[in-house]
Protein backbone atom coordinates (compact mmCIF):
# COMPACT_ATOMS: atom_id res chain seq x y z
CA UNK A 1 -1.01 -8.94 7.46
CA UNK A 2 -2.29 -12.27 6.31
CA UNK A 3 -3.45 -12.48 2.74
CA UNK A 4 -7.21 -12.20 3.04
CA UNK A 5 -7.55 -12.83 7.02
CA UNK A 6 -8.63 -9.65 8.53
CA UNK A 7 -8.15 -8.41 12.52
CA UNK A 8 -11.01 -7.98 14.96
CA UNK A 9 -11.10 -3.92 14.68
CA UNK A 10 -11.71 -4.88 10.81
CA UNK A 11 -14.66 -6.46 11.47
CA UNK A 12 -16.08 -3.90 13.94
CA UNK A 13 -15.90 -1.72 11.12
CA UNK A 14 -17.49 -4.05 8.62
CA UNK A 15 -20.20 -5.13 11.42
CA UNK A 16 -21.14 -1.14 11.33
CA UNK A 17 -20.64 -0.22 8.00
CA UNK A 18 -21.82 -2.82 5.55
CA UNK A 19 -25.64 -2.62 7.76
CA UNK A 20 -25.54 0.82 7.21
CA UNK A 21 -24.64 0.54 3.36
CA UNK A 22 -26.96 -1.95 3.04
CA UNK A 23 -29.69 -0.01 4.48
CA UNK A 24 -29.49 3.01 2.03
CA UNK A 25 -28.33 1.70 -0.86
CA UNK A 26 -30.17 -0.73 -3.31
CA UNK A 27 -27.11 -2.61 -5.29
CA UNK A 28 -26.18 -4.04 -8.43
CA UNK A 29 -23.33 -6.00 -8.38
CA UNK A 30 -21.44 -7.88 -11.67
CA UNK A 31 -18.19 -8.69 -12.49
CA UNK A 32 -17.26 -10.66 -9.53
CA UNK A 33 -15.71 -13.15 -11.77
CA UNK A 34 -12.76 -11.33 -12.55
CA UNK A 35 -11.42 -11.02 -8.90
CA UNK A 36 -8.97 -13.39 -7.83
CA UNK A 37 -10.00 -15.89 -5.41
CA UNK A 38 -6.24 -15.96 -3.72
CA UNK A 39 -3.43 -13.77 -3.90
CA UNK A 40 -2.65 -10.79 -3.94
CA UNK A 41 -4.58 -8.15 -5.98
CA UNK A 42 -4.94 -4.55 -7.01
CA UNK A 43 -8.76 -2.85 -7.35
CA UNK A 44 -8.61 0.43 -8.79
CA UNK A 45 -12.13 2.77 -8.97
CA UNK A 46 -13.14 6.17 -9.68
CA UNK A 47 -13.89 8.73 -7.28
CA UNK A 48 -17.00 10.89 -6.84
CA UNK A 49 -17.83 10.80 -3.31
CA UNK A 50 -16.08 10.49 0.54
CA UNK A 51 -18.23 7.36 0.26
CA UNK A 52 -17.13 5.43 -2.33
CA UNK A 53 -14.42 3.29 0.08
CA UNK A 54 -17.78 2.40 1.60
CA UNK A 55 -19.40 0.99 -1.67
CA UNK A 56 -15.98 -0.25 -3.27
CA UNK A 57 -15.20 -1.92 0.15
CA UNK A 58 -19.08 -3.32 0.25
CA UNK A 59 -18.34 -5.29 -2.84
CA UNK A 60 -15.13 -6.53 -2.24
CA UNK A 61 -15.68 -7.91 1.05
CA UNK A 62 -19.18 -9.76 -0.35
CA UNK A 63 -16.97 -11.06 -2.58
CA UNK A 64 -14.25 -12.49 -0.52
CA UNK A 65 -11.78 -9.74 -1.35
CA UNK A 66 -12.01 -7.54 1.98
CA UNK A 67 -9.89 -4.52 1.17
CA UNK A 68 -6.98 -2.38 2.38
CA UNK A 69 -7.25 1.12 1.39
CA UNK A 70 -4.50 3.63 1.34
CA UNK A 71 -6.41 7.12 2.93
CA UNK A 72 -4.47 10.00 3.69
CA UNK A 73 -2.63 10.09 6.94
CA UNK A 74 -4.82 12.62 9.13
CA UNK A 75 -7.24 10.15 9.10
CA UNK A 76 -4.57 7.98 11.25
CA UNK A 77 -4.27 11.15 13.29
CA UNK A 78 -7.95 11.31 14.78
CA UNK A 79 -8.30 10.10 18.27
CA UNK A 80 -9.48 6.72 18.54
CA UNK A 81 -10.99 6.54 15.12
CA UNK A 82 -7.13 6.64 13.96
CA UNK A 83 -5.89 4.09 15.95
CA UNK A 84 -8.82 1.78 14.72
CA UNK A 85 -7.79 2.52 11.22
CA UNK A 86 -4.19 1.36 12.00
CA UNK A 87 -5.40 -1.87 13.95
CA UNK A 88 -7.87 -2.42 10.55
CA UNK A 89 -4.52 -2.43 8.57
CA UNK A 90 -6.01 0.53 6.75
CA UNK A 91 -2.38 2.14 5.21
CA UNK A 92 -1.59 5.89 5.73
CA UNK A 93 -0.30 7.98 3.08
CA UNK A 94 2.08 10.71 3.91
CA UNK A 95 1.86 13.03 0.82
CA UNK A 96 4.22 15.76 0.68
CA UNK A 97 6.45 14.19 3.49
CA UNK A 98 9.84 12.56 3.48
CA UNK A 99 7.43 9.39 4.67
CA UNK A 100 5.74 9.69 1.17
CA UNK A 101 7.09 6.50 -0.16
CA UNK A 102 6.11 4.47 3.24
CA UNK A 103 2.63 4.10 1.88
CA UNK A 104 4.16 1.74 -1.74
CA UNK A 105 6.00 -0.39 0.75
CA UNK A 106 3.25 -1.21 3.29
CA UNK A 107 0.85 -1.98 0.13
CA UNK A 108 3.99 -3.98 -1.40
CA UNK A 109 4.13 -6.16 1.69
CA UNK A 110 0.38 -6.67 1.73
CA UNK A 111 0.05 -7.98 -1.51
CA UNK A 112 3.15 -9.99 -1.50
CA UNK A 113 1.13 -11.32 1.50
CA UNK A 114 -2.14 -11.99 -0.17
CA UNK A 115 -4.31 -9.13 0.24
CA UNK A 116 -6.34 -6.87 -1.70
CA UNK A 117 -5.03 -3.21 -1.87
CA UNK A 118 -8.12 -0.97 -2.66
CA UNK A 119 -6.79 2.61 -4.85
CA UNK A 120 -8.18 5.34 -6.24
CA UNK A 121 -5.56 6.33 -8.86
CA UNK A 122 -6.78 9.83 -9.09
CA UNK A 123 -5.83 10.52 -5.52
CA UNK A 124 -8.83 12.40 -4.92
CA UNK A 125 -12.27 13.23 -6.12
CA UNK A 126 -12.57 13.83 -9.68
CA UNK A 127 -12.80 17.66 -10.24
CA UNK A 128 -14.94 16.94 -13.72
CA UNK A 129 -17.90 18.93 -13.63
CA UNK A 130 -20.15 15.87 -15.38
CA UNK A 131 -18.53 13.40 -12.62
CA UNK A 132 -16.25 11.63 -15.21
CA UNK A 133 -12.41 10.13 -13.76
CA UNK A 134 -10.30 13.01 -14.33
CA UNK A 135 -6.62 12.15 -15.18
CA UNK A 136 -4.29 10.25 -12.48
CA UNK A 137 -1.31 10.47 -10.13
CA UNK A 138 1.12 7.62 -12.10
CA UNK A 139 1.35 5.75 -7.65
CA UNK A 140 -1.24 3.52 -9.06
CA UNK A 141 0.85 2.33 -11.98
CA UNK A 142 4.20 2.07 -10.02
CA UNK A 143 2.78 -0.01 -7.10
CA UNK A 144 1.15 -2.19 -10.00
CA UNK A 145 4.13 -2.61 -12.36
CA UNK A 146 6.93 -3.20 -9.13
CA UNK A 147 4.40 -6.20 -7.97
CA UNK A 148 3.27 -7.37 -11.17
CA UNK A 149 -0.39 -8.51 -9.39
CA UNK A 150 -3.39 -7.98 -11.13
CA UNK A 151 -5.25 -5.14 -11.90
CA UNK A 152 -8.55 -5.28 -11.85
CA UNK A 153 -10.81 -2.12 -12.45
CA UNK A 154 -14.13 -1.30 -10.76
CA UNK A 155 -16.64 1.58 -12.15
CA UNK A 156 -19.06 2.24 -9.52
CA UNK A 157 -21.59 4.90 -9.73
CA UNK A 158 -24.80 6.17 -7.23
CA UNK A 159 -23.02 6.50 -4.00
CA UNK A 160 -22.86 10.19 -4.50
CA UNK A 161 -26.33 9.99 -4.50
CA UNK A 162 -26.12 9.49 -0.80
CA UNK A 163 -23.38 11.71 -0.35
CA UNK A 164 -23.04 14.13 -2.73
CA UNK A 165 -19.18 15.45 -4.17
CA UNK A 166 -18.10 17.61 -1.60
CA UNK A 167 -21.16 16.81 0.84
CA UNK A 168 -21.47 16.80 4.43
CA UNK A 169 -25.15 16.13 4.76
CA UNK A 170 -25.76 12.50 3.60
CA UNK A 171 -29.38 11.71 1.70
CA UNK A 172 -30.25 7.63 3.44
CA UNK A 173 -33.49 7.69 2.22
CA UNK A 174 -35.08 6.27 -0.03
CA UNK A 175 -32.18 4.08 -0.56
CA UNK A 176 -30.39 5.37 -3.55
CA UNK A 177 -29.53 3.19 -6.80
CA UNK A 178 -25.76 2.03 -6.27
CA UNK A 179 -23.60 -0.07 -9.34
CA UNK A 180 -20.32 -1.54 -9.06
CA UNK A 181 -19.30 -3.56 -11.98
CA UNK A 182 -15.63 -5.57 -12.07
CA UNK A 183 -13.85 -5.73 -15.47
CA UNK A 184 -11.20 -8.20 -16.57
CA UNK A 185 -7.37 -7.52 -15.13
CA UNK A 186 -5.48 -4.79 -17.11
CA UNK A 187 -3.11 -5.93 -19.70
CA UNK A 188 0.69 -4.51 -18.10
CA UNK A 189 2.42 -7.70 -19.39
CA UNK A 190 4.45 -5.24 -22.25
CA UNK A 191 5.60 -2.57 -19.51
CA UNK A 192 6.93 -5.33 -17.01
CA UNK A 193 10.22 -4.88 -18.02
CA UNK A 194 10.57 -1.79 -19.19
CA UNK A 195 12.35 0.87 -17.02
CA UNK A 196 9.98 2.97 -14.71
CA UNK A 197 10.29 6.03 -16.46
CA UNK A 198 7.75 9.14 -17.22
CA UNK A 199 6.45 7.47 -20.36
CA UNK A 200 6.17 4.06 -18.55
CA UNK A 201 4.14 5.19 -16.06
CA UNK A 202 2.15 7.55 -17.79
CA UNK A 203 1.41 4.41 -20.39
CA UNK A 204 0.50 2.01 -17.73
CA UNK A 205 -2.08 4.84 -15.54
CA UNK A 206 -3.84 5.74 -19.19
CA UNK A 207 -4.79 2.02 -19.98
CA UNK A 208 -5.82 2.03 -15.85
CA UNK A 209 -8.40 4.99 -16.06
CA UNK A 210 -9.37 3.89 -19.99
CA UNK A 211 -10.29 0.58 -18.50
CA UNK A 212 -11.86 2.01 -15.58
CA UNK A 213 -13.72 5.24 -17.71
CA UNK A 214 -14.84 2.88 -20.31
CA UNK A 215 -16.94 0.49 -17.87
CA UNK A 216 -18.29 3.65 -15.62
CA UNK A 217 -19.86 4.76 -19.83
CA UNK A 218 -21.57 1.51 -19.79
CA UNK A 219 -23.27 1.75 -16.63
CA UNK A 220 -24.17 5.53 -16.71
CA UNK A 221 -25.06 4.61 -20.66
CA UNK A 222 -23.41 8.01 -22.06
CA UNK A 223 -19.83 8.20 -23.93
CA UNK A 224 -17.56 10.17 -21.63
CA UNK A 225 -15.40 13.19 -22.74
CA UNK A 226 -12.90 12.81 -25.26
CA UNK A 227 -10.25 14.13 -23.38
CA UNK A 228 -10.33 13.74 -19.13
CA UNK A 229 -10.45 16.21 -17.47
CA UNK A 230 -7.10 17.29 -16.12
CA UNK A 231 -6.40 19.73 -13.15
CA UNK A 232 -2.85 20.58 -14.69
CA UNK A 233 -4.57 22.52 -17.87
CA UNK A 234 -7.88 23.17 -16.94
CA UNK A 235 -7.31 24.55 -13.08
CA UNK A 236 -9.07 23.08 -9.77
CA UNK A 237 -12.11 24.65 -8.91
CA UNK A 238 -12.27 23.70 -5.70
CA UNK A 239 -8.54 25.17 -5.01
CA UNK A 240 -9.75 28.23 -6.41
CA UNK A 241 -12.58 28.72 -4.47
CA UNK A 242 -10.89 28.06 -0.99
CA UNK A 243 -8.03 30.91 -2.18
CA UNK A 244 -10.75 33.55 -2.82
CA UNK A 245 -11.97 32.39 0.87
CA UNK A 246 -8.74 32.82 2.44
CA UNK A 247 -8.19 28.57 3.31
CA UNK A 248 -5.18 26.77 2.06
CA UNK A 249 -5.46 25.26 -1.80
CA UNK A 250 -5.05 21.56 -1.24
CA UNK A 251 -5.98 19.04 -3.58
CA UNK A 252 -4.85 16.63 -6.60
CA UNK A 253 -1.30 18.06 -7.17
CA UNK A 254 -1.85 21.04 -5.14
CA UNK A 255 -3.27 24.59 -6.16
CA UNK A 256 -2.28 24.41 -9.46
CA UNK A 257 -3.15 27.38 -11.54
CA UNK A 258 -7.10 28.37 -13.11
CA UNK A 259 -6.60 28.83 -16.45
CA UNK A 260 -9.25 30.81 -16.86
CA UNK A 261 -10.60 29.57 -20.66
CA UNK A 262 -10.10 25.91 -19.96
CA UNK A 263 -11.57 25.89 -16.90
CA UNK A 264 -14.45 28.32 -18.22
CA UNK A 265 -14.69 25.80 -20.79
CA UNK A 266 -15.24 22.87 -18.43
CA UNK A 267 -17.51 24.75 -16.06
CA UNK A 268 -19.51 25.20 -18.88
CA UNK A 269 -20.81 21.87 -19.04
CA UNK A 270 -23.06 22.54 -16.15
CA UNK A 271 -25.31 24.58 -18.59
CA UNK A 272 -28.81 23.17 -19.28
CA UNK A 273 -28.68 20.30 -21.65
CA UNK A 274 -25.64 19.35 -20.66
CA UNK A 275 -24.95 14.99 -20.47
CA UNK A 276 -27.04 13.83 -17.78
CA UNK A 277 -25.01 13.10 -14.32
CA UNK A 278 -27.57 11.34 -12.40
């Protein structure tokens, strides 16, 4: 991999995709000015939508920072479309697998090379009913505090207007409303030396999704929750709808347990009147 260079099969992809984005999406873009021009760099977003690497990637690539994502390895398994993904320099993540750790190293090695490594810290989309980040795995913070590159975090927000969370059936027209705004690198400079402990790495992934939360409350113009929402104490919806249909609970963490009054509590924010998630 060769800082920001990119292979062939990486620009099929962007010759397909970025037309397509382009065509149902109507953009705002700011914050450009806080990605590096050279060198290696970290972009951390939320996560509403299957789309989003599509709208995150959109920007960074207009901007000269064409990412590589870390996407969960069955992707890699899916003929042809898999072997693209490798040739793209896309990076696999083998969760649950004595291969788990292969995904750190291969993003070490491209930004020690230059690149941009693309992340959503909360490894999957955000289980909070009003579509706020929901708390994060601490991967995020340990790939960022081992390489010491910047940080910098993106809010986006419309994208799931095309695809809706959990979606198959995309919506291309009209072209939806889409905002991505940069913010200034995260300040890690106090936890660089500091052993990688729990507290470490919980420290360094709370100022990651504060950063991230507090620019995705400017765009959307509301104040987000006090606390995230956090599939360890509230429960996973989504896991504990597919075990009352008989499928396997997968997900952030695995099936962790529904606690049945936080997670009533939470679900209760759909009621009429609730903040506004449009």
């Amino acid at each position: 991999m060769a800082g920001r260079e990119v292979t062939r099969t990486y620009m099929v992809f962007i010759r397909v995709l970025l037309p397509f984005m382009s065509a149902v999406t109507r953009r705002t873009w700011r914050g450009s000015e806080h990605l590096p021009t050279s060198g290696g760099f970290i972009a951390v977003a939320n996560h509403v939508t299957h789309l989003d690497p599509l709208s995150l990637g959109h920007f960074l690539f207009d901007n000269g920072a064409p990412p590589h994502f870390l996407a969960k390895h069955s992707l890699f398994d899916i003929p042809v479309l898999g072997r693209m993904f490798a040739n793209a320099e896309q990076i696999p993540v083998h969760r649950g697998t004595t291969h788990a750790g292969d995904s750190l190293v291969a993003a070490e090695e491209a930004l020690a090379a230059g690149a941009c490594v693309g992340l959503f810290p909360e490894g999957t989309l955000t289980r909070d009913p009003d579509l706020w980040p929901m708390t994060a795995r601490t991967g995020t913070a340990r790939l960022a505090l081992k390489t010491r590159v910047p940080v910098v975090p993106v809010a986006q927000w419309g994208a799931h207007r095309v695809l809706p969370r959990y979606g198959r059936l995309l919506r291309p027209f009209p072209p939806k409303p889409v905002t991505v705004v940069a913010g200034p690198p995260i300040d890690l400079d106090d936890l660089y030396d500091r052993p990688l402990d729990p507290d470490v790495l919980r420290e360094a992934t709370e100022r990651i999704m504060a950063a991230i939360t507090g620019q995705l409350a400017e765009i959307r113009g509301e104040d987000p929750p006090p606390k995230p929402f956090d599939i360890r104490l509230d429960g996973d919806p989504v896991a504990a709808t597919r075990r009352r249909a008989g499928q396997p609970a997968t997900g952030h963490g695995g099936a962790a347990p529904v606690r049945r009054r936080g997670l009533r509590g939470r679900l209760g924010r759909f009621r009429p009147g609730s903040r506004r998630r449009s």
